[in-house]
PDB file of N, CA and C in Angstrom:
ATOM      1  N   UNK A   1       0.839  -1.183   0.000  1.00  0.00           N
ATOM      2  CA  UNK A   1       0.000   0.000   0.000  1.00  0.00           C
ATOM      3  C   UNK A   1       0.885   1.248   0.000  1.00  0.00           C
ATOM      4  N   UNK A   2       0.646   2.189  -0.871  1.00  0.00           N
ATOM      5  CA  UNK A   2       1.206   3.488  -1.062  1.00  0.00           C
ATOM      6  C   UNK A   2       0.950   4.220   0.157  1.00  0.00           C
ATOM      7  N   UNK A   3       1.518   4.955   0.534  1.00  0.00           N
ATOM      8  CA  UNK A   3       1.216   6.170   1.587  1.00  0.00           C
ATOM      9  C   UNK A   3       2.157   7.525   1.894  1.00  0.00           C
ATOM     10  N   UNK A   4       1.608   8.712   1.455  1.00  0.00           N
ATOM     11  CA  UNK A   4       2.150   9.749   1.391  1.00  0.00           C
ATOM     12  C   UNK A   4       3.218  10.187   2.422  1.00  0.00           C
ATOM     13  N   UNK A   5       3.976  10.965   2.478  1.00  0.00           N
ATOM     14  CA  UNK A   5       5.103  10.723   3.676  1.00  0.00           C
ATOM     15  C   UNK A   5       4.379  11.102   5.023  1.00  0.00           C
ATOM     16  N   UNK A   6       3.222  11.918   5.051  1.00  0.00           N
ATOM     17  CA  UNK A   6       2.064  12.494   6.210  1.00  0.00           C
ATOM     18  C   UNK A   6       1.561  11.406   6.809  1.00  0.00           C
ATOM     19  N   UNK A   7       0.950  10.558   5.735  1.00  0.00           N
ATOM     20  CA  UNK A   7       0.684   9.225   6.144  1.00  0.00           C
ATOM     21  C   UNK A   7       1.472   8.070   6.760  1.00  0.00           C
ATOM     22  N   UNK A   8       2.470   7.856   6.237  1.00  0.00           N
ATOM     23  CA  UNK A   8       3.752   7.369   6.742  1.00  0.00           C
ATOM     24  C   UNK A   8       4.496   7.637   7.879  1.00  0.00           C
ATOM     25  N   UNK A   9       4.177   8.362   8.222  1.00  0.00           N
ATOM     26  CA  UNK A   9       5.255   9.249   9.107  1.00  0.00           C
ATOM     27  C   UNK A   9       4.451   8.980  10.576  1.00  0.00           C
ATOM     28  N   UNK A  10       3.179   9.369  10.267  1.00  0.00           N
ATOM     29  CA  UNK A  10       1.847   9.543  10.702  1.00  0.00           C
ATOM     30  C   UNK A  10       1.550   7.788  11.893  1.00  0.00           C
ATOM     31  N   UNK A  11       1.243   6.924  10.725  1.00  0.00           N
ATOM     32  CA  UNK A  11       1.510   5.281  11.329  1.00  0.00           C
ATOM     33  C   UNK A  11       2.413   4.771  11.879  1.00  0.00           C
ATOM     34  N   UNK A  12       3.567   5.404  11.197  1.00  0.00           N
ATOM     35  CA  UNK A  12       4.955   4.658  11.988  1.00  0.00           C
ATOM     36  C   UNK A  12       5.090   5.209  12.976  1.00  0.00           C
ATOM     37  N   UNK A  13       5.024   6.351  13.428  1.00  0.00           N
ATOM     38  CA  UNK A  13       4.803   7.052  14.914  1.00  0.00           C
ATOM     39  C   UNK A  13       4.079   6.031  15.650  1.00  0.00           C
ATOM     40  N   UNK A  14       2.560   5.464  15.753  1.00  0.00           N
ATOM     41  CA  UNK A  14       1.997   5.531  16.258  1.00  0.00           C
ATOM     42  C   UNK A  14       2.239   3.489  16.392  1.00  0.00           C
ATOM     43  N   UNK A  15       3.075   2.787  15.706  1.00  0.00           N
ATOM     44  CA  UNK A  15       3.799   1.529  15.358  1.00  0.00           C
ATOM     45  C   UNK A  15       4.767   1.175  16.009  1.00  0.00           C
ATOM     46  N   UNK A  16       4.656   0.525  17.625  1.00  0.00           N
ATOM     47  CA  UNK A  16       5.886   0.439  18.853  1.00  0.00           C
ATOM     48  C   UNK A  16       6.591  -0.776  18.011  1.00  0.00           C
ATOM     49  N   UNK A  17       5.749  -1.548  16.729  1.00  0.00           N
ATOM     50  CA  UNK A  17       6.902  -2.624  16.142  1.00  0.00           C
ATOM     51  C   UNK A  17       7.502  -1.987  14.945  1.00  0.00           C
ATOM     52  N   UNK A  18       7.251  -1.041  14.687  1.00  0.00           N
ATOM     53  CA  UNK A  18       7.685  -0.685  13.081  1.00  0.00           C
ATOM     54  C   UNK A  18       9.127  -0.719  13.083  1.00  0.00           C
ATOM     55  N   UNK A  19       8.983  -1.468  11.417  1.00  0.00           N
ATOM     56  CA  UNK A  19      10.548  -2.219  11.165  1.00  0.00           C
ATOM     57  C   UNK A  19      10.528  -1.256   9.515  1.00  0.00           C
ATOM     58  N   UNK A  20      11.548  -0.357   9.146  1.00  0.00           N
ATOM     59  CA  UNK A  20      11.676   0.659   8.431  1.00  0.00           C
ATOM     60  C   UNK A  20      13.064  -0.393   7.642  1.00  0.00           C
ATOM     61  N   UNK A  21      12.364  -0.761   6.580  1.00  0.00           N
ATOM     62  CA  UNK A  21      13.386  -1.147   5.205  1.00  0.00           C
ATOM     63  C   UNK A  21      13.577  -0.273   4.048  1.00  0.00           C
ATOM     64  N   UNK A  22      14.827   0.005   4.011  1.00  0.00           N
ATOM     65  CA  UNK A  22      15.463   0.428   2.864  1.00  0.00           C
ATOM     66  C   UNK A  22      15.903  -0.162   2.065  1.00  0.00           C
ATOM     67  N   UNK A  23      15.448   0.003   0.769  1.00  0.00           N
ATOM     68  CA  UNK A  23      15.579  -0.969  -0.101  1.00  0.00           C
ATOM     69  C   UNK A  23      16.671  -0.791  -1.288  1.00  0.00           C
ATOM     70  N   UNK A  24      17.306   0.533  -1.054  1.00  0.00           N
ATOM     71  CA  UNK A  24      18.574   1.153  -2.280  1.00  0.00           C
ATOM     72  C   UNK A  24      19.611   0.279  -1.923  1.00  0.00           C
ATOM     73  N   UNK A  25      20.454   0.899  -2.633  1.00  0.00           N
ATOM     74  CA  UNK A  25      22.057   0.670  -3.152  1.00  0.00           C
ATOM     75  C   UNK A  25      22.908   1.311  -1.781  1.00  0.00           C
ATOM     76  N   UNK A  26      23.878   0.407  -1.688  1.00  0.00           N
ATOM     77  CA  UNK A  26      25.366   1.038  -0.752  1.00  0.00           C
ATOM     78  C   UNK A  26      25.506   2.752  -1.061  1.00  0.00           C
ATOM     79  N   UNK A  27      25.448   2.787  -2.600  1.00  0.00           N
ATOM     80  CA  UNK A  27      26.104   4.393  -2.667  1.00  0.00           C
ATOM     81  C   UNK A  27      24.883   5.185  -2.509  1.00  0.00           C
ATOM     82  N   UNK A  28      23.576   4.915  -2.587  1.00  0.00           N
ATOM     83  CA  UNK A  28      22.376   5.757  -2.021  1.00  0.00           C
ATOM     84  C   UNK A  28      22.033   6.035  -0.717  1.00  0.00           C
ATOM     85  N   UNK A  29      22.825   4.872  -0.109  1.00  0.00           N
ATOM     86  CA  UNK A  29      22.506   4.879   1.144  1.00  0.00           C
ATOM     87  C   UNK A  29      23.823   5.972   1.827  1.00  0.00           C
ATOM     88  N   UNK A  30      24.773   6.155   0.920  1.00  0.00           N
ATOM     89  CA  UNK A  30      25.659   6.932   1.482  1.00  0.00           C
ATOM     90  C   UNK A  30      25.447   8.688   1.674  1.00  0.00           C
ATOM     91  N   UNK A  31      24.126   8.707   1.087  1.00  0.00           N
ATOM     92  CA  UNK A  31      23.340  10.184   1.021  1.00  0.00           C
ATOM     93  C   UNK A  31      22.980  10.203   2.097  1.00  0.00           C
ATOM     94  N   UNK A  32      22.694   9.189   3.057  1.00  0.00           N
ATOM     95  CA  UNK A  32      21.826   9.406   4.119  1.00  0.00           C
ATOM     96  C   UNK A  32      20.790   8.512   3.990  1.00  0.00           C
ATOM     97  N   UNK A  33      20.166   7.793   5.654  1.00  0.00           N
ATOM     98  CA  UNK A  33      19.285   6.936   5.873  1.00  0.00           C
ATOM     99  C   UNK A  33      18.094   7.613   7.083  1.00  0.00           C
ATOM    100  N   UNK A  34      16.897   6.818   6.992  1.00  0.00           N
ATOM    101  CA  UNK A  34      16.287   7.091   7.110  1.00  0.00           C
ATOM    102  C   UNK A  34      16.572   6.823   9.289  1.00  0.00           C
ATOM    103  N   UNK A  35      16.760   7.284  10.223  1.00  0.00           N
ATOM    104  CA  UNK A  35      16.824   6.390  11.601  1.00  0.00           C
ATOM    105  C   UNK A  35      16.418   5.407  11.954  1.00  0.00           C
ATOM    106  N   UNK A  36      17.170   4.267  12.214  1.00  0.00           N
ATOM    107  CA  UNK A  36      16.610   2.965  12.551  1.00  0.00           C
ATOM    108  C   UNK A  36      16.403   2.048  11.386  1.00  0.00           C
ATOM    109  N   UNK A  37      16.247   2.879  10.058  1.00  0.00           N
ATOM    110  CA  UNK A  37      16.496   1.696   8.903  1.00  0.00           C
ATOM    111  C   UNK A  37      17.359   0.675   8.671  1.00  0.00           C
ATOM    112  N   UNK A  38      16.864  -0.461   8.266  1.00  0.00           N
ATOM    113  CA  UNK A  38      17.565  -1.708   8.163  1.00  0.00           C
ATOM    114  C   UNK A  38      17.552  -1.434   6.364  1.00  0.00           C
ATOM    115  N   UNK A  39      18.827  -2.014   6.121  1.00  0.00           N
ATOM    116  CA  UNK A  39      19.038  -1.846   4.367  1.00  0.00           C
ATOM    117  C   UNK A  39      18.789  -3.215   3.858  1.00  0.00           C
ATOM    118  N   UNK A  40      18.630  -3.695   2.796  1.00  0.00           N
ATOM    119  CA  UNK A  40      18.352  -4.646   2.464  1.00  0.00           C
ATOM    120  C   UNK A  40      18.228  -4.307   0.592  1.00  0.00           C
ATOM    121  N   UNK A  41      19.439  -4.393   0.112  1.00  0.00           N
ATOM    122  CA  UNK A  41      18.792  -4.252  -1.514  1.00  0.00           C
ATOM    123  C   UNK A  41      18.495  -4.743  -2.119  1.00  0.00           C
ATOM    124  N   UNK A  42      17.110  -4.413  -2.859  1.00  0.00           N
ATOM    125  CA  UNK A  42      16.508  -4.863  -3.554  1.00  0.00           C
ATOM    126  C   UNK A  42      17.243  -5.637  -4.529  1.00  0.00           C
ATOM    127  N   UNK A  43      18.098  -4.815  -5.178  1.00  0.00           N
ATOM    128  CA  UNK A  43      19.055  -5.384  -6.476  1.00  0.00           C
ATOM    129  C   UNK A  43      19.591  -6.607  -6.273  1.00  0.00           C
ATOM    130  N   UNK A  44      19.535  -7.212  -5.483  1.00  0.00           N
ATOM    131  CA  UNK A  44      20.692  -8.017  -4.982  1.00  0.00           C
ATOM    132  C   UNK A  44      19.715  -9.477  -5.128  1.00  0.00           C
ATOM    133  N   UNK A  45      18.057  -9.466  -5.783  1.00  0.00           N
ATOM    134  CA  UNK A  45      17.587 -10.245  -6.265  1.00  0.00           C
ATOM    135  C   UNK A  45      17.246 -11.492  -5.716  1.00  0.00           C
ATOM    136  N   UNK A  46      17.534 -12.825  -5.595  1.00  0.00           N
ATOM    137  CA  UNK A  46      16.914 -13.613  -4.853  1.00  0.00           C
ATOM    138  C   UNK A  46      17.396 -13.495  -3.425  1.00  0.00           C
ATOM    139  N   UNK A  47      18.852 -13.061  -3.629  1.00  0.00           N
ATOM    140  CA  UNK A  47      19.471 -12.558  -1.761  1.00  0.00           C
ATOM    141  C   UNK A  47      18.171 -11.411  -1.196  1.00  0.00           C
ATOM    142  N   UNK A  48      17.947 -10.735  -2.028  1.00  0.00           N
ATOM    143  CA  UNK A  48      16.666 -10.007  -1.092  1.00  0.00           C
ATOM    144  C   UNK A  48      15.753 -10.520  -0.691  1.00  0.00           C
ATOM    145  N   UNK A  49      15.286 -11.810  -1.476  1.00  0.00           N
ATOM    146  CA  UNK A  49      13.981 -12.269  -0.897  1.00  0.00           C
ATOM    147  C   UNK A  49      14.853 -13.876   0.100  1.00  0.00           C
ATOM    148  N   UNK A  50      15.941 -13.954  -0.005  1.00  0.00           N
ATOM    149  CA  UNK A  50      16.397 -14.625   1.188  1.00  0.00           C
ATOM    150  C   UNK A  50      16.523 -13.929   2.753  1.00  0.00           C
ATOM    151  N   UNK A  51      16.855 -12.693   2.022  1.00  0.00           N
ATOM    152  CA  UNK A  51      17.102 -11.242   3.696  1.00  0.00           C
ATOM    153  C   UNK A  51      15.909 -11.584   4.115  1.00  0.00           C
ATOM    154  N   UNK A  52      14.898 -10.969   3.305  1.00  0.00           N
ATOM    155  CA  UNK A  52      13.388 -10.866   3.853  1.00  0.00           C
ATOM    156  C   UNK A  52      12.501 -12.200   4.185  1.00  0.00           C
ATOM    157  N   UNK A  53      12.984 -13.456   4.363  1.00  0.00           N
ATOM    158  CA  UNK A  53      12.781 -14.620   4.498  1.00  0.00           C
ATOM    159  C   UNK A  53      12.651 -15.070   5.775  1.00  0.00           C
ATOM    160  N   UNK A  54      14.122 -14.282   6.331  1.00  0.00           N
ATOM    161  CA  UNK A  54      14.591 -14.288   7.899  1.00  0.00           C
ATOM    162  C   UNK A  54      13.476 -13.522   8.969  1.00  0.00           C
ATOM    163  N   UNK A  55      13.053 -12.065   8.259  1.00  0.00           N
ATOM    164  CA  UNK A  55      12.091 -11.571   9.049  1.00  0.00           C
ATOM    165  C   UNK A  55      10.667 -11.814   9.584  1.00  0.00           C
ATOM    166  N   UNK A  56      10.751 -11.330  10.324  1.00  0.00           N
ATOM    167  CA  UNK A  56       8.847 -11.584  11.044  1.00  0.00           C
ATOM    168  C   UNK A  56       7.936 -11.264   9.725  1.00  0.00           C
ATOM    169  N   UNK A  57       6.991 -11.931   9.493  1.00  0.00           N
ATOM    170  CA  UNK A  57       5.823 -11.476   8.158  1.00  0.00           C
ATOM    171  C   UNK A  57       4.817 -10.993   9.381  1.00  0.00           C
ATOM    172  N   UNK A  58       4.755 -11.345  10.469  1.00  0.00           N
ATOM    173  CA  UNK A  58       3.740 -10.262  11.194  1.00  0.00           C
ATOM    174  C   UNK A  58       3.899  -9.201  11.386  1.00  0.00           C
ATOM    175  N   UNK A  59       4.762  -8.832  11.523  1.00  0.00           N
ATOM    176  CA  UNK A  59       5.090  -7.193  11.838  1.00  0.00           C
ATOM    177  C   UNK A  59       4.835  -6.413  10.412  1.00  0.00           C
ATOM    178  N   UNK A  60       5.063  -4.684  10.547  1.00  0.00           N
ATOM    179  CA  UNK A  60       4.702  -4.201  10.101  1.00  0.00           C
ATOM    180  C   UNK A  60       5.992  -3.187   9.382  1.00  0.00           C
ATOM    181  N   UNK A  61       5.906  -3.106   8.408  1.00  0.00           N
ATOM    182  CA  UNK A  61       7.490  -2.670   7.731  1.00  0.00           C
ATOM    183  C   UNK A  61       6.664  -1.600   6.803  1.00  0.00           C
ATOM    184  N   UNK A  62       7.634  -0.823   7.053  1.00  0.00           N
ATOM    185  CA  UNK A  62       8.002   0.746   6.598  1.00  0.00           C
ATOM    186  C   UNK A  62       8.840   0.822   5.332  1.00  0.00           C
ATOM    187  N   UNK A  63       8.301   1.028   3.896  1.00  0.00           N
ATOM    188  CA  UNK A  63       9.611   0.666   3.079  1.00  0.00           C
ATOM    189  C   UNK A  63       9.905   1.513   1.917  1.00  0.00           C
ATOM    190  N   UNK A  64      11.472   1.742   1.759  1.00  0.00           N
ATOM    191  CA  UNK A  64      11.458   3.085   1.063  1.00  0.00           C
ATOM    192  C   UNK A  64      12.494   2.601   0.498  1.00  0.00           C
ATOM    193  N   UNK A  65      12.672   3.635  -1.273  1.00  0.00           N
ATOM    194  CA  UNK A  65      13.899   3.637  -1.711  1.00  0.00           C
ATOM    195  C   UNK A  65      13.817   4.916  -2.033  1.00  0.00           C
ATOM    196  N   UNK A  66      15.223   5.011  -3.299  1.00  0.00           N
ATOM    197  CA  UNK A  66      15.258   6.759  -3.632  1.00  0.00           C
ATOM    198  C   UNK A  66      13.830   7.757  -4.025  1.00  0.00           C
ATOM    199  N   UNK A  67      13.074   6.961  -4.852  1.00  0.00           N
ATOM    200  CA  UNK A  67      11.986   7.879  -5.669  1.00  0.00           C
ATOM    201  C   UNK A  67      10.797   7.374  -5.474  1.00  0.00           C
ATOM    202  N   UNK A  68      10.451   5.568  -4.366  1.00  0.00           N
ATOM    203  CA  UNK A  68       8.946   5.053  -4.402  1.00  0.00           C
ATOM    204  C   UNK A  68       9.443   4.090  -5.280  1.00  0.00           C
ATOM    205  N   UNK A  69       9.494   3.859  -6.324  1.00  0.00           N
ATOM    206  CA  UNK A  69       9.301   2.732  -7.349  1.00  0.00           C
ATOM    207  C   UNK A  69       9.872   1.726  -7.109  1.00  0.00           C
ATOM    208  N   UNK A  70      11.151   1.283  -7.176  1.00  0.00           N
ATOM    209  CA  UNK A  70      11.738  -0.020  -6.201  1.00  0.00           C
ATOM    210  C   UNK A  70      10.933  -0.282  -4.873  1.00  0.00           C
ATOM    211  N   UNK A  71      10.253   0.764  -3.914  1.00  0.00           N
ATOM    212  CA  UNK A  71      10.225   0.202  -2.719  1.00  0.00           C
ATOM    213  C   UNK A  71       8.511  -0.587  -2.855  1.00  0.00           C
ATOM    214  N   UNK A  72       8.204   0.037  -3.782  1.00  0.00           N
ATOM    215  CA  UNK A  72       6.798  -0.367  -4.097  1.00  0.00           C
ATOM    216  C   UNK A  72       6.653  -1.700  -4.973  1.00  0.00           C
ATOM    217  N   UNK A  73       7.805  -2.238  -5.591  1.00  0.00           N
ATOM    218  CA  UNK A  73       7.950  -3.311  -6.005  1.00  0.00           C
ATOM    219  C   UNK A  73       8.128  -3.992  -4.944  1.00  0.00           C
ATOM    220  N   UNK A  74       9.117  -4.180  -3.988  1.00  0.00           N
ATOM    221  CA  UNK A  74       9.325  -4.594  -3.053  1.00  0.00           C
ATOM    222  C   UNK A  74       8.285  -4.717  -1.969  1.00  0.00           C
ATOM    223  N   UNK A  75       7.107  -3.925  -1.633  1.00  0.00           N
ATOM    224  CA  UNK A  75       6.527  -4.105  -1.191  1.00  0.00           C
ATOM    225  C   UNK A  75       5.567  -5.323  -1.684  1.00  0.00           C
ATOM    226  N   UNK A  76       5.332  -5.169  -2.994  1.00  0.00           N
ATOM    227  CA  UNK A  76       4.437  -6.668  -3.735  1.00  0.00           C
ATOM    228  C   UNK A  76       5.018  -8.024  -3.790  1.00  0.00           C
ATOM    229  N   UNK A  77       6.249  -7.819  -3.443  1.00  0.00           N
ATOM    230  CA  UNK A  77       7.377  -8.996  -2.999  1.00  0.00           C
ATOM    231  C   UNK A  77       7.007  -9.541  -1.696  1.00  0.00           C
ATOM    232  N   UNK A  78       7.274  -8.213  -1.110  1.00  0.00           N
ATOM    233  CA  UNK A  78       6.719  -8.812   0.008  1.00  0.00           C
ATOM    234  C   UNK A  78       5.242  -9.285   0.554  1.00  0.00           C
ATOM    235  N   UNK A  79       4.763  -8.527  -0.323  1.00  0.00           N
ATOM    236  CA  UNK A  79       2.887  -9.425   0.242  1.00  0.00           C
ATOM    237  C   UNK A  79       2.962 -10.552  -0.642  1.00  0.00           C
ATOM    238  N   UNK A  80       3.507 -11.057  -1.776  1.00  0.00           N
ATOM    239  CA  UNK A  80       3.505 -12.316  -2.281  1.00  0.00           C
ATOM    240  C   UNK A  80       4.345 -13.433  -1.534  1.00  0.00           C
ATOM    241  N   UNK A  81       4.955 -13.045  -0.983  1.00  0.00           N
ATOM    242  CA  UNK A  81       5.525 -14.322   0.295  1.00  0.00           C
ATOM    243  C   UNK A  81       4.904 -13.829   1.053  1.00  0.00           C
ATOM    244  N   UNK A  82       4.175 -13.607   1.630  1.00  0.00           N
ATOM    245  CA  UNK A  82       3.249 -13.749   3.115  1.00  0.00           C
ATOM    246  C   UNK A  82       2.907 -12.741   3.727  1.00  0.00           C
ATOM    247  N   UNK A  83       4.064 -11.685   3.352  1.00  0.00           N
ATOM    248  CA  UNK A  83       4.339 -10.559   4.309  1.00  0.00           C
ATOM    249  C   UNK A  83       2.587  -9.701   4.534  1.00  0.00           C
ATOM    250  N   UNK A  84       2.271  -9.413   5.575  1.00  0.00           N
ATOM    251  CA  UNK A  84       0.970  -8.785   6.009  1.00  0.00           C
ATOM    252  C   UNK A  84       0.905  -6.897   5.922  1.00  0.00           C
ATOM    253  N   UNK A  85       1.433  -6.412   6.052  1.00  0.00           N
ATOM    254  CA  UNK A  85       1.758  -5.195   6.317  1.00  0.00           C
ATOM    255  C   UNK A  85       2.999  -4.742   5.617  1.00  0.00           C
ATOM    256  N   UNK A  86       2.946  -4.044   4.724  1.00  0.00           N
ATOM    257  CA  UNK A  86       4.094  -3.367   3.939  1.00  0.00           C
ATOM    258  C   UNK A  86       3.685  -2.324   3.340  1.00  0.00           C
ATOM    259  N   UNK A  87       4.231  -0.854   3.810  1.00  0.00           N
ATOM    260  CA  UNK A  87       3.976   0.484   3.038  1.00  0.00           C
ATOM    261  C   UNK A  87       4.769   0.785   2.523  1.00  0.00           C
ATOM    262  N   UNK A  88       4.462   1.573   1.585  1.00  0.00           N
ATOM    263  CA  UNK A  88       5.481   2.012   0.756  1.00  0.00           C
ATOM    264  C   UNK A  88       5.625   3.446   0.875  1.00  0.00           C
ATOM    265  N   UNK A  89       6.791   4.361   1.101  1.00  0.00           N
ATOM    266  CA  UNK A  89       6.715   5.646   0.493  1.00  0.00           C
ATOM    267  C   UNK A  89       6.605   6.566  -0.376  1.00  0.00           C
ATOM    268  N   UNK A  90       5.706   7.343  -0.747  1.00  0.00           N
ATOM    269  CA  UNK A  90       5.490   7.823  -1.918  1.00  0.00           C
ATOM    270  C   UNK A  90       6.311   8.861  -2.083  1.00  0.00           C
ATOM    271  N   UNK A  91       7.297   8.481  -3.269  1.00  0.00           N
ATOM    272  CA  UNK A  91       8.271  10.054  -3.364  1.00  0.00           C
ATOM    273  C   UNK A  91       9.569   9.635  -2.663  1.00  0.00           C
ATOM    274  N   UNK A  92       9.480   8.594  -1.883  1.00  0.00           N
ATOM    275  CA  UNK A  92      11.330   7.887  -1.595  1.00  0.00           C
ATOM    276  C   UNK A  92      11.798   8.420  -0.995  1.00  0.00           C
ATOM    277  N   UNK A  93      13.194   8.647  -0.842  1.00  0.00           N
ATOM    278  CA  UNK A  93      13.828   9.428   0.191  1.00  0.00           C
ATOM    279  C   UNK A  93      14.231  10.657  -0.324  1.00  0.00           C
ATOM    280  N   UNK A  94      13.969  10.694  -1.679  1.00  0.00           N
ATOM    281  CA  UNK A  94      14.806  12.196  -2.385  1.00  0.00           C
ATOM    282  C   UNK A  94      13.184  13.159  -1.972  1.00  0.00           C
ATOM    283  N   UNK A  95      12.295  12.347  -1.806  1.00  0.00           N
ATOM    284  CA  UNK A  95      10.985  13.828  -0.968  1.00  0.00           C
ATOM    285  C   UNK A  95      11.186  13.720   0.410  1.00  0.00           C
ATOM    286  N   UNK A  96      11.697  12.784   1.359  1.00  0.00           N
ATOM    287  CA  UNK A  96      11.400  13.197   2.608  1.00  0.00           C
ATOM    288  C   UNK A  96      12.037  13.660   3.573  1.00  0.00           C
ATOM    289  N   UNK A  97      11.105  14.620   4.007  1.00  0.00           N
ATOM    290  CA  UNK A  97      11.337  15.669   4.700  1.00  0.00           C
ATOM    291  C   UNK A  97      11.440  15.640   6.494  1.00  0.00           C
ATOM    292  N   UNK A  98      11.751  14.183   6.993  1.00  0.00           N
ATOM    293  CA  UNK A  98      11.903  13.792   7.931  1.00  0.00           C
ATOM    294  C   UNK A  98      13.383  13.490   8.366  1.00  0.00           C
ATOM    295  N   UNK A  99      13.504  13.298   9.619  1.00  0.00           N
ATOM    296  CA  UNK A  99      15.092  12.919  10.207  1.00  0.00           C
ATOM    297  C   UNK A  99      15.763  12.267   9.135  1.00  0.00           C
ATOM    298  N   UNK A 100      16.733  12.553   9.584  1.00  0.00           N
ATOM    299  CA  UNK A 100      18.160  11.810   8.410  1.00  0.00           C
ATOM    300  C   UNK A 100      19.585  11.559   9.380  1.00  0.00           C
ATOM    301  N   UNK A 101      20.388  10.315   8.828  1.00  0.00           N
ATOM    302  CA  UNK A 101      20.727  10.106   9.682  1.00  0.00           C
ATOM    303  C   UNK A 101      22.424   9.697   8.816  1.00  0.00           C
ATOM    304  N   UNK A 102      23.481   9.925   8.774  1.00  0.00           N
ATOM    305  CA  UNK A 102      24.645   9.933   8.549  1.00  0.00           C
ATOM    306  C   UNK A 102      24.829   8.714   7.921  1.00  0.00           C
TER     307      UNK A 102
END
């Protein structure tokens, strides 16, 4: 499910399990991450859906890349193995306007 960064920002606040995946590249991630994000790249193809294999499918994951489009793939990845809860950010990390973290 898509959700605007208001929206996003909004749930994960209010989410004492929220698990925040980043789904870019080493050198995107060197722009800056989101706090508390776990990386996991997408690119990296069946190793991603081995990463995401390991995790809880109950919980509720937060998931972003640079622009939305990878993380929103990734999110349909993840509801096709099981996963229950997966948002996506609309607009990625190059729109949001929230903490950033080294």
């Amino acid at each position: 499910m898509d959700l605007t960064q208001q929206e996003w920002s909004a749930k994960m606040a209010e989410d004492a399990n929220a698990f925040i995946l980043d789904v870019r590249t080493e050198d995107e991630i060197a722009e800056g991450i989101i706090p508390n994000a776990v990386n996991i790249d997408i690119y990296k193809g069946q190793g991603f859906i081995d990463e995401l294999e390991k995790l809880d499918k109950t919980q509720t994951y937060y998931v972003y890349c640079r622009s939305g489009n990878r993380s929103g793939q990734a999110c349909a990845i993840m509801n096709s193995i099981g996963f229950e809860n997966a948002y996506n950010l609309e607009g990625g990390f190059m729109n949001w306007e929230g903490e950033v973290a080294e």
